[in-house]
Protein backbone atom coordinates (compact mmCIF):
# COMPACT_ATOMS: atom_id res chain seq x y z
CA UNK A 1 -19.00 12.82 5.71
CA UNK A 2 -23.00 12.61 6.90
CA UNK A 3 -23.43 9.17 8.06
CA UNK A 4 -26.72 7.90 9.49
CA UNK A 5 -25.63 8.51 13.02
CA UNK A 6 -24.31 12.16 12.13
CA UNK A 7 -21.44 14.01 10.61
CA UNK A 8 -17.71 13.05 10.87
CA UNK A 9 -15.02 15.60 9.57
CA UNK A 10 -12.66 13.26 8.15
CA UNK A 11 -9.19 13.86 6.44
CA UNK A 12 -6.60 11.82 4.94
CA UNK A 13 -2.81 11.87 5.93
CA UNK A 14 -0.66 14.02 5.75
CA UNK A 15 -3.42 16.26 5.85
CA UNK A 16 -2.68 18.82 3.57
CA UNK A 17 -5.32 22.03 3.27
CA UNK A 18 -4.32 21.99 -0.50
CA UNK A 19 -5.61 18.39 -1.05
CA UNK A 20 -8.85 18.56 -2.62
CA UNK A 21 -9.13 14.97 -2.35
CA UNK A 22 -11.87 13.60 0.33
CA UNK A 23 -11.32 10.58 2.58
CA UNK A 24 -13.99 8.88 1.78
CA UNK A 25 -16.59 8.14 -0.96
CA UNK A 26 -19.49 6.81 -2.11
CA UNK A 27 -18.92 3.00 -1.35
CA UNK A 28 -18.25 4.03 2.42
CA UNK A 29 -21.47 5.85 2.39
CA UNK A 30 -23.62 3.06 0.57
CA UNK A 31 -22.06 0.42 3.45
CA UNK A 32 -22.74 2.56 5.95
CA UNK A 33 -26.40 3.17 4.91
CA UNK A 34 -26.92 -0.36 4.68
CA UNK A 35 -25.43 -1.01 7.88
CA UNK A 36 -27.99 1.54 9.10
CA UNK A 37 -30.91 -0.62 7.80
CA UNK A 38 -29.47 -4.00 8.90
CA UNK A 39 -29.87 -2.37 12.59
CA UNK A 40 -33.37 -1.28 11.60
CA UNK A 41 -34.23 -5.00 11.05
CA UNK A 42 -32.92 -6.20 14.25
CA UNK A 43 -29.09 -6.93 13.06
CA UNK A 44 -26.88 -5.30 15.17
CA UNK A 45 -23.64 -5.02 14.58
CA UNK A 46 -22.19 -7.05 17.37
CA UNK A 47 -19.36 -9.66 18.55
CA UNK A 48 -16.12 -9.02 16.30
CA UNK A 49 -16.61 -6.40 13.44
CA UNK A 50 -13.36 -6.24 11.03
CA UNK A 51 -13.10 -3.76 8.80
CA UNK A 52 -10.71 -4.90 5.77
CA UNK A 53 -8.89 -1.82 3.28
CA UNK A 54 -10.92 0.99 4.90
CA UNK A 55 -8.62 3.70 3.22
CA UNK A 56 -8.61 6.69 5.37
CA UNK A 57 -10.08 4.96 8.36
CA UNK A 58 -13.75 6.80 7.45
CA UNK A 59 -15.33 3.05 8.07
CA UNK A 60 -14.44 2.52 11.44
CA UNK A 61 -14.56 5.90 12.20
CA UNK A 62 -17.71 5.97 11.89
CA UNK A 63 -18.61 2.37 13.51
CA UNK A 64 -16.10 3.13 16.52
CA UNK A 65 -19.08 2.33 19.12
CA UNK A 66 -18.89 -0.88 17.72
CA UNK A 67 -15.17 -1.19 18.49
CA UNK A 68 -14.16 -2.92 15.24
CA UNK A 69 -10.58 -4.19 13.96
CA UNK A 70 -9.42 -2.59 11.37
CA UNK A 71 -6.77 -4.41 8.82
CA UNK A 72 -4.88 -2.68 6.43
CA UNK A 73 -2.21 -2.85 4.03
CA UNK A 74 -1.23 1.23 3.88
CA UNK A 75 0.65 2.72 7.02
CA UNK A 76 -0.83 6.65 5.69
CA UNK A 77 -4.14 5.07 6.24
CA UNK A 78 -3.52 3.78 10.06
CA UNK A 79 -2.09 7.50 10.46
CA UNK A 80 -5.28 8.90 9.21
CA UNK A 81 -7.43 6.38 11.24
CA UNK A 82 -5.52 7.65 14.29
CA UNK A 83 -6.13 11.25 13.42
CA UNK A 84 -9.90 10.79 12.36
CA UNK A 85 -10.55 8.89 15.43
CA UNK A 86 -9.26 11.58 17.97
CA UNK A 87 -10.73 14.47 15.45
CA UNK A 88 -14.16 12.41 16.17
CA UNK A 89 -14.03 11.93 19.62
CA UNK A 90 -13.98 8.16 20.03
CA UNK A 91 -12.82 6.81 22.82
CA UNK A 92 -8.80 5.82 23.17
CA UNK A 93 -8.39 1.79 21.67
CA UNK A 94 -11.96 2.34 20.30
CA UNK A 95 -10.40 0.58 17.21
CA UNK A 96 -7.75 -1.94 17.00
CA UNK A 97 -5.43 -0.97 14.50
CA UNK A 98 -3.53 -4.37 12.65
CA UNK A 99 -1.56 -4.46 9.15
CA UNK A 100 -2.36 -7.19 6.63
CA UNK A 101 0.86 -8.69 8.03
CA UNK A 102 -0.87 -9.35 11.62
CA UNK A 103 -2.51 -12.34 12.65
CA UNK A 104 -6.68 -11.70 12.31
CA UNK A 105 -9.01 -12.02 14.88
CA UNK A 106 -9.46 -15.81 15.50
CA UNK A 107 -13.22 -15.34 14.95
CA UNK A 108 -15.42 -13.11 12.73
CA UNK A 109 -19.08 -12.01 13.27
CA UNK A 110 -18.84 -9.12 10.56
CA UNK A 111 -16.63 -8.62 8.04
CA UNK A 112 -16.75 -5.62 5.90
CA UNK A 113 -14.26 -5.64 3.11
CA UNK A 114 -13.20 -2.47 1.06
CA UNK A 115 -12.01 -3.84 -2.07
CA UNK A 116 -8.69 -3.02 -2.83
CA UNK A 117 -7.20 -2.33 -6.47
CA UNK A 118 -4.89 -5.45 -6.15
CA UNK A 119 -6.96 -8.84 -6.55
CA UNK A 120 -4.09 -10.52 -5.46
CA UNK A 121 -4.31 -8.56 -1.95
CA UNK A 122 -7.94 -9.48 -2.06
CA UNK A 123 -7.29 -13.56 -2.39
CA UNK A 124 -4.75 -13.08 0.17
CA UNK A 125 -6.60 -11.66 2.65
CA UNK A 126 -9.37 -13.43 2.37
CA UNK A 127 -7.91 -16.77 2.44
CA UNK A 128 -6.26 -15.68 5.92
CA UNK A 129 -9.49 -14.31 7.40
CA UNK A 130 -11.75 -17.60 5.64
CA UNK A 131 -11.14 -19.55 8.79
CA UNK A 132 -12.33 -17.24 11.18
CA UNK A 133 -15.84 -16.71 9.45
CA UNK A 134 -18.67 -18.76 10.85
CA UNK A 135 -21.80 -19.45 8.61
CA UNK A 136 -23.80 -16.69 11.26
CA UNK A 137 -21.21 -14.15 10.12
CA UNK A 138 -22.38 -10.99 7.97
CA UNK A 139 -20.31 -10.55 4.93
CA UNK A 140 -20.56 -7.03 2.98
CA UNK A 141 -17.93 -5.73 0.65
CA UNK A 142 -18.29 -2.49 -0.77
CA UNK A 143 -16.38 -0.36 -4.14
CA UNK A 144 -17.15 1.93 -6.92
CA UNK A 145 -18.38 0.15 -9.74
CA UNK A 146 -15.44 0.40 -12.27
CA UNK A 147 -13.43 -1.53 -8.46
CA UNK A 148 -16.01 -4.51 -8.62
CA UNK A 149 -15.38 -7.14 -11.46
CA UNK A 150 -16.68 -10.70 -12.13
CA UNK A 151 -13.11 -11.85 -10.71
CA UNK A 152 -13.97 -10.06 -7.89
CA UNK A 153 -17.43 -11.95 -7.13
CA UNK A 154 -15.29 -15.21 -7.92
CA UNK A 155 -13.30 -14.98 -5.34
CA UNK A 156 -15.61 -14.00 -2.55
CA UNK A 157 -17.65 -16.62 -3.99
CA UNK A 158 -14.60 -19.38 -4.27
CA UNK A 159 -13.08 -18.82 -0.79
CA UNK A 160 -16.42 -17.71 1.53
CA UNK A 161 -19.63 -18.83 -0.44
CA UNK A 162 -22.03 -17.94 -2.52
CA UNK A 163 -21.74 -14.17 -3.79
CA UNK A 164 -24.13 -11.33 -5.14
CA UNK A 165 -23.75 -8.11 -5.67
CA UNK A 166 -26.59 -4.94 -5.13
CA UNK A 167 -28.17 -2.15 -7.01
CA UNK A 168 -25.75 0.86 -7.71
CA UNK A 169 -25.89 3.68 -6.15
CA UNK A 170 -23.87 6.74 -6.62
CA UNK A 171 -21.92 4.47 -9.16
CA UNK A 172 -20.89 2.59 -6.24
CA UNK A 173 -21.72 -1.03 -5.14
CA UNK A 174 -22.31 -3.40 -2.31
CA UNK A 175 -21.11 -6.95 -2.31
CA UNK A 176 -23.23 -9.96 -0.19
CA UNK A 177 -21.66 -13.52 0.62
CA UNK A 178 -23.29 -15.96 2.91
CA UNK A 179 -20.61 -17.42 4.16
CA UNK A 180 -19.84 -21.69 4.27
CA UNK A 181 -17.37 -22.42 6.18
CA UNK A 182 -17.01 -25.91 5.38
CA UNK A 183 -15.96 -24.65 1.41
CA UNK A 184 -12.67 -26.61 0.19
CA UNK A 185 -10.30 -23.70 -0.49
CA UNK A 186 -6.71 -24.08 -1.97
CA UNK A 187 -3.74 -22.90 -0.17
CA UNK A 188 -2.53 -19.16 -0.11
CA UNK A 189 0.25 -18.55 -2.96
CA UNK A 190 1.37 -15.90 -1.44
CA UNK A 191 4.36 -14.78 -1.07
CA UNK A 192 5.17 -15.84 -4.35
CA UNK A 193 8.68 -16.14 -5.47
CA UNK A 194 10.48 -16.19 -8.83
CA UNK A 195 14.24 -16.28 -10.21
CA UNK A 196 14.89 -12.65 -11.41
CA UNK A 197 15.94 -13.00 -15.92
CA UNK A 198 19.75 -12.20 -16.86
CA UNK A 199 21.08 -8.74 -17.67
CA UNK A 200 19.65 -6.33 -15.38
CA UNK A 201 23.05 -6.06 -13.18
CA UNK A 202 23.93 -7.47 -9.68
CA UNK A 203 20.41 -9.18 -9.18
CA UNK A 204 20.32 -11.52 -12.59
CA UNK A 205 19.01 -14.71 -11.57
CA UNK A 206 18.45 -13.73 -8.30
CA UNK A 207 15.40 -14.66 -6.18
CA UNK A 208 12.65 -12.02 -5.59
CA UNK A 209 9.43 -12.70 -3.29
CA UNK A 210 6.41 -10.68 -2.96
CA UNK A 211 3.64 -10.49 -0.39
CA UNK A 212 0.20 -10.08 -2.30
CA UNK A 213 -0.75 -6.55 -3.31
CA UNK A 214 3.01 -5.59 -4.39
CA UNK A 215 3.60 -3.57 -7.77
CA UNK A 216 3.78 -6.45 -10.58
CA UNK A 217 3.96 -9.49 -7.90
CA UNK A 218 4.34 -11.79 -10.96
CA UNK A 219 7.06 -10.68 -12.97
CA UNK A 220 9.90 -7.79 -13.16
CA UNK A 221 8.01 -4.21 -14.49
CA UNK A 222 9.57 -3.11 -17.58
CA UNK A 223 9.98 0.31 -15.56
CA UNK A 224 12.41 -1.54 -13.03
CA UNK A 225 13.98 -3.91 -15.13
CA UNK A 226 15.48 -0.18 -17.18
CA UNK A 227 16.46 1.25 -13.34
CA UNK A 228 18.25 -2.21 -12.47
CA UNK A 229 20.20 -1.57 -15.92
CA UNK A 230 21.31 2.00 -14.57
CA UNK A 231 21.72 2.49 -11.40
CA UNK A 232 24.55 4.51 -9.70
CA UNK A 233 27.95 2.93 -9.53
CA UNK A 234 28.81 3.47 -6.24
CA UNK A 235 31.98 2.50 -3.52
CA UNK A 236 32.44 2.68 0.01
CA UNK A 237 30.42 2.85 3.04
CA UNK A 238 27.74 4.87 1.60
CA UNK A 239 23.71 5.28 3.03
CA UNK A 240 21.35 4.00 0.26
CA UNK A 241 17.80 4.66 0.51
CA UNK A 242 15.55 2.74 -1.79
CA UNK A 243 12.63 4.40 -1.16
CA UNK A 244 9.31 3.34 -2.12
CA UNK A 245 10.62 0.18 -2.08
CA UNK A 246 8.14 -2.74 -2.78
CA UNK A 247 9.81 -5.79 -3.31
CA UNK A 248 13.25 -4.45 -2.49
CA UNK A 249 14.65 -5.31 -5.91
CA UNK A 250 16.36 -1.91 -6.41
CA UNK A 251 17.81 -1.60 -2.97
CA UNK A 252 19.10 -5.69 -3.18
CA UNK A 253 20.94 -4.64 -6.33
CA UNK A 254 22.49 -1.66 -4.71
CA UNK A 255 23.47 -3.58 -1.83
CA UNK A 256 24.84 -6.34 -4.21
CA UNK A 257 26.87 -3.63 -6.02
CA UNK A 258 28.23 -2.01 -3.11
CA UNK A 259 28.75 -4.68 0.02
CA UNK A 260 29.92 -1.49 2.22
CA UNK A 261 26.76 0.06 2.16
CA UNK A 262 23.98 0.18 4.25
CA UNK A 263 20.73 0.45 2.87
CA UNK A 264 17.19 0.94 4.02
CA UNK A 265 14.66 -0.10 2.50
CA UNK A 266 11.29 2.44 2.75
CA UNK A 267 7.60 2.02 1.80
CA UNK A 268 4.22 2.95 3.54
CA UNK A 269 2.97 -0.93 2.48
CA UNK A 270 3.41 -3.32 4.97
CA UNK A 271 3.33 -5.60 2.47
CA UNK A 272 6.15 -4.38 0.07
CA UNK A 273 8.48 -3.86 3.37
CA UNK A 274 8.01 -7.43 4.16
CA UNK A 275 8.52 -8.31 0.78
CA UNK A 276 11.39 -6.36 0.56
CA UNK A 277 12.82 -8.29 3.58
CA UNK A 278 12.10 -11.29 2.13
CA UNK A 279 13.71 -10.64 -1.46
CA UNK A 280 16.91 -9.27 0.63
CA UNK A 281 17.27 -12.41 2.81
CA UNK A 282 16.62 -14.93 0.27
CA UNK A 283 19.43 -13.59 -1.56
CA UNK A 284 22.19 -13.65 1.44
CA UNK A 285 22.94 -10.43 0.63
CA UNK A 286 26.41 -9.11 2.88
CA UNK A 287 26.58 -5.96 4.35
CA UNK A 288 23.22 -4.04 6.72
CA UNK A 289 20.16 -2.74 5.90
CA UNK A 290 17.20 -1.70 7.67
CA UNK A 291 13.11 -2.29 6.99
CA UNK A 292 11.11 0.77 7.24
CA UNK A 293 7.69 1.00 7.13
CA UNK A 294 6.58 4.95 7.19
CA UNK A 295 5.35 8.34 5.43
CA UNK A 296 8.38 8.37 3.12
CA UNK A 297 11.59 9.50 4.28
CA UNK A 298 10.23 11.50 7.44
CA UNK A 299 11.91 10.76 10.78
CA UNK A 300 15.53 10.39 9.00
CA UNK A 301 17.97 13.28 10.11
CA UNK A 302 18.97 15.75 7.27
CA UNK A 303 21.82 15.08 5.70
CA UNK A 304 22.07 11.40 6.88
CA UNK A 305 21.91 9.73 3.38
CA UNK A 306 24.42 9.84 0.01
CA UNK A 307 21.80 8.21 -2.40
CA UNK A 308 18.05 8.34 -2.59
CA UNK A 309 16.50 5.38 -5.51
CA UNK A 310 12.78 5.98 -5.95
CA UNK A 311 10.11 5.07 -8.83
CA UNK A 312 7.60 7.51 -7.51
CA UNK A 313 3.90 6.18 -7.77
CA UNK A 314 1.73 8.83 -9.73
CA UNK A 315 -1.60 7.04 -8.35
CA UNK A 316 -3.34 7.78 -4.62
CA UNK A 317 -5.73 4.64 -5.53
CA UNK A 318 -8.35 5.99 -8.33
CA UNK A 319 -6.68 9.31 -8.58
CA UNK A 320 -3.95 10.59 -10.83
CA UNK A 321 -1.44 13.26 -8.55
CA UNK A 322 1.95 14.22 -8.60
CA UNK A 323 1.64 15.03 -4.61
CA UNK A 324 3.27 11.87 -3.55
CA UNK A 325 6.01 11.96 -6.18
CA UNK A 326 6.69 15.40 -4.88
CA UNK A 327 6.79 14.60 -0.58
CA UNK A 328 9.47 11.88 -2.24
CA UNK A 329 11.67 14.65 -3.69
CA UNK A 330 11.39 17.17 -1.00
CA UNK A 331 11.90 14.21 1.45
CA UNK A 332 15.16 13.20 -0.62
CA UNK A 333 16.58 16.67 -0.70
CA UNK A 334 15.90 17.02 2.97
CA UNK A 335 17.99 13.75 4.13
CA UNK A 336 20.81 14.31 1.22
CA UNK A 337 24.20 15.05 2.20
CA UNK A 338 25.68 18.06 0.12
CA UNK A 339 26.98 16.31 -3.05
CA UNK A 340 24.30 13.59 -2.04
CA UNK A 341 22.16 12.31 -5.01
CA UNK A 342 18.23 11.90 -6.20
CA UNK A 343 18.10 8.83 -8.59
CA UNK A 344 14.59 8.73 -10.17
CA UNK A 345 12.97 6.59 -12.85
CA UNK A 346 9.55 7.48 -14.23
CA UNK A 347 7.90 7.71 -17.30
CA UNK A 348 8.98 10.33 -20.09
CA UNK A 349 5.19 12.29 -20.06
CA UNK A 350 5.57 12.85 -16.17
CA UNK A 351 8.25 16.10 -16.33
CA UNK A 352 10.25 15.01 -13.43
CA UNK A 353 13.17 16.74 -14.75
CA UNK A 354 11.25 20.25 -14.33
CA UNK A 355 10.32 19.85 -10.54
CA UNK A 356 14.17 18.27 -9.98
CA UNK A 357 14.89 21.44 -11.80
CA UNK A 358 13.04 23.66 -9.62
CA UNK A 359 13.74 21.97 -6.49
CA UNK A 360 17.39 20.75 -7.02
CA UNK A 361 18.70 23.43 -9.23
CA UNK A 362 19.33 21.05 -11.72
CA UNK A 363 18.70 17.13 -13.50
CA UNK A 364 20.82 14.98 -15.33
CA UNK A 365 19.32 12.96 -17.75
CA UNK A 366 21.42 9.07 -17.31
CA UNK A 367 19.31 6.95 -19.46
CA UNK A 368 15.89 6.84 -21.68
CA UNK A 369 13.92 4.40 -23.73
CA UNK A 370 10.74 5.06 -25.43
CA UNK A 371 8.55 4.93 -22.73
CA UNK A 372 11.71 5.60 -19.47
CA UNK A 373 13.54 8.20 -18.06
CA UNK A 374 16.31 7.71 -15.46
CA UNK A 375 17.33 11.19 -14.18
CA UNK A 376 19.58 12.41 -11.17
CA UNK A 377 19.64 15.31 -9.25
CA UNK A 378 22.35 16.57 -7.09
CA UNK A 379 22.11 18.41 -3.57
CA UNK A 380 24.69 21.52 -3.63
């Protein structure tokens, strides 16, 4: 990535030579640029720079002189932040490195905000960082265009003050607020909670809570409510891995089914893992289980698990790839027992049966719908 103050070979993580995917794009550059001219004009970047959602770590990367915070939701892109850091040379604790779970910085000078996909994670974080901003703060958000929408501007505008956006460039966008920190903001919904619907198995009318930013924070997906109705019916004192686990509803229903097994719940959101916590404790669910936030199933010994329950994602934020779905499969056939099982729900146009197929030696198909596929693979 050329940046105003040089080039930075950047990579995202697990760094795969494959992966023809950048870590970065054209809304880092444009912020970067225009950080470039605000130093021009005599406005350094200086006191307490956070950088919100930078996805690969390619923002503070590049500003590490500046030793910003960085806060993010995604534990692949604090890996990548780590690796891009050393790979650039900066300095060790250059950056400080929190999750949208940490307590912020108790004051703000600049605040540079990658918007994220989720407007929910947007609201929340901003509502947690609002009290920190000072009316001499400098406020810049940055996205591709098709990321920035009115509802967007509203809420800069509604929680840190009067909003405008830039020129595009690129197809990307900058975002301005001048912060006023004596706006009257509502409280922070989040985590939000709601009583689960009847006939979906062990969890009917059972609570479920979500930190802002998890899949569907507002309501059961029609993709898990089909799982729910079809997962494994298993006994005894059995390793359960709900993996990819957002707000833990899969794993508390396997847990609920089975009070002899232990389950672990897995996601790289910091968000859905405390979620998935939350959803697990608010339902005084018997039995143990354990909150894992990580790359997938790496670190677990092979052949440490009996089942593996994943909804793969099919989306690395604007891109469409089957890479993640297949780390989860190759992960799950690593940590299987022999005789161990792959449950998997996606939808019917994906072809997970063919890469179970190829990488199981065969797929059971346990349930469809119209739009739903619940298959199983077993390790020999």
């Amino acid at each position: 990535m050329t940046t105003p103050w040089g080039e930075l070979e950047l990579a995202r993580f697990p760094e795969d030579p494959r992966d023809r995917l950048r870590a970065w794009d054209a809304a880092d550059e444009y912020l970067l640029r225009h950080l470039a001219r605000l130093a021009d004009e005599g406005i350094p970047l200086s006191g307490t720079v956070v950088v919100v959602g930078d996805r690969w770590g390619a923002l503070v990367t590049a500003l590490a002189e500046h030793r910003p915070v960085q806060i993010t939701d995604s534990f692949l892109a604090q890996e990548a932040t780590r690796a891009n850091l050393a790979r650039g040379g900066a300095e060790t604790g250059a950056v400080q490195l929190l999750t949208t779970q940490d307590p912020p910085p108790a004051r703000i000078d600049v605040l540079l905000v990658r918007v994220p996909k989720s407007l929910a994670l947007l609201e929340d974080q901003l509502l947690r960082l609002a009290p920190a901003v000072h009316d001499g703060t400098v406020v810049v958000g940055t996205g591709m265009v098709k990321e920035i929408h009115t509802s967007t501007l509203q809420l800069f505008e509604r929680i840190l003050g009067p909003t405008r956006t830039s020129l595009a460039e690129m197809k990307a966008r900058l975002i301005f607020c001048t912060p006023e920190p004596s706006l009257e903001r509502t409280a922070n919904p989040w985590p939000y909670g709601y009583t689960l619907p009847d006939g979906i198995g062990p969890v009917s009318g059972r609570t479920v809570v979500n930190h802002a930013g998890v899949f569907c924070a507002d309501r059961l997906d029609i993709g898990t409510r089909f799982f729910l109705q079809h997962l494994p019916d298993s006994r005894g004192a059995q390793r359960v891995v709900d993996l990819g686990c957002g707000n833990g509803v899969v794993g508390t229903a396997a847990a609920l089914a089975n009070p002899e097994a232990e389950v672990l719940f897995v996601d790289e959101s910091f968000q859905a893992v405390a979620s998935a916590e939350a959803t697990y404790k608010a339902n005084g669910v018997p039995g143990h289980a354990e909150f894992r936030v990580g790359d997938g199933l790496a670190g677990l010994p092979a052949g440490s698990v009996d089942i593996v329950l994943t909804n793969p994602p099919f989306h690395t934020h604007q891109a469409t790839t089957d890479a993640t779905a297949w780390r989860m499969f190759t992960g799950a056939k690593r940590v299987l027992r022999p005789g161990g099982e792959l449950w998997v729900i996606g939808n019917r146009h994906l072809g997970y049966h063919l890469k179970l197929r190829r990488l199981f030696g065969n797929s059971q198909l346990v349930a469809s719908d119209p739009k739903f596929v619940v298959l199983k693979a077993v390790k020999r």
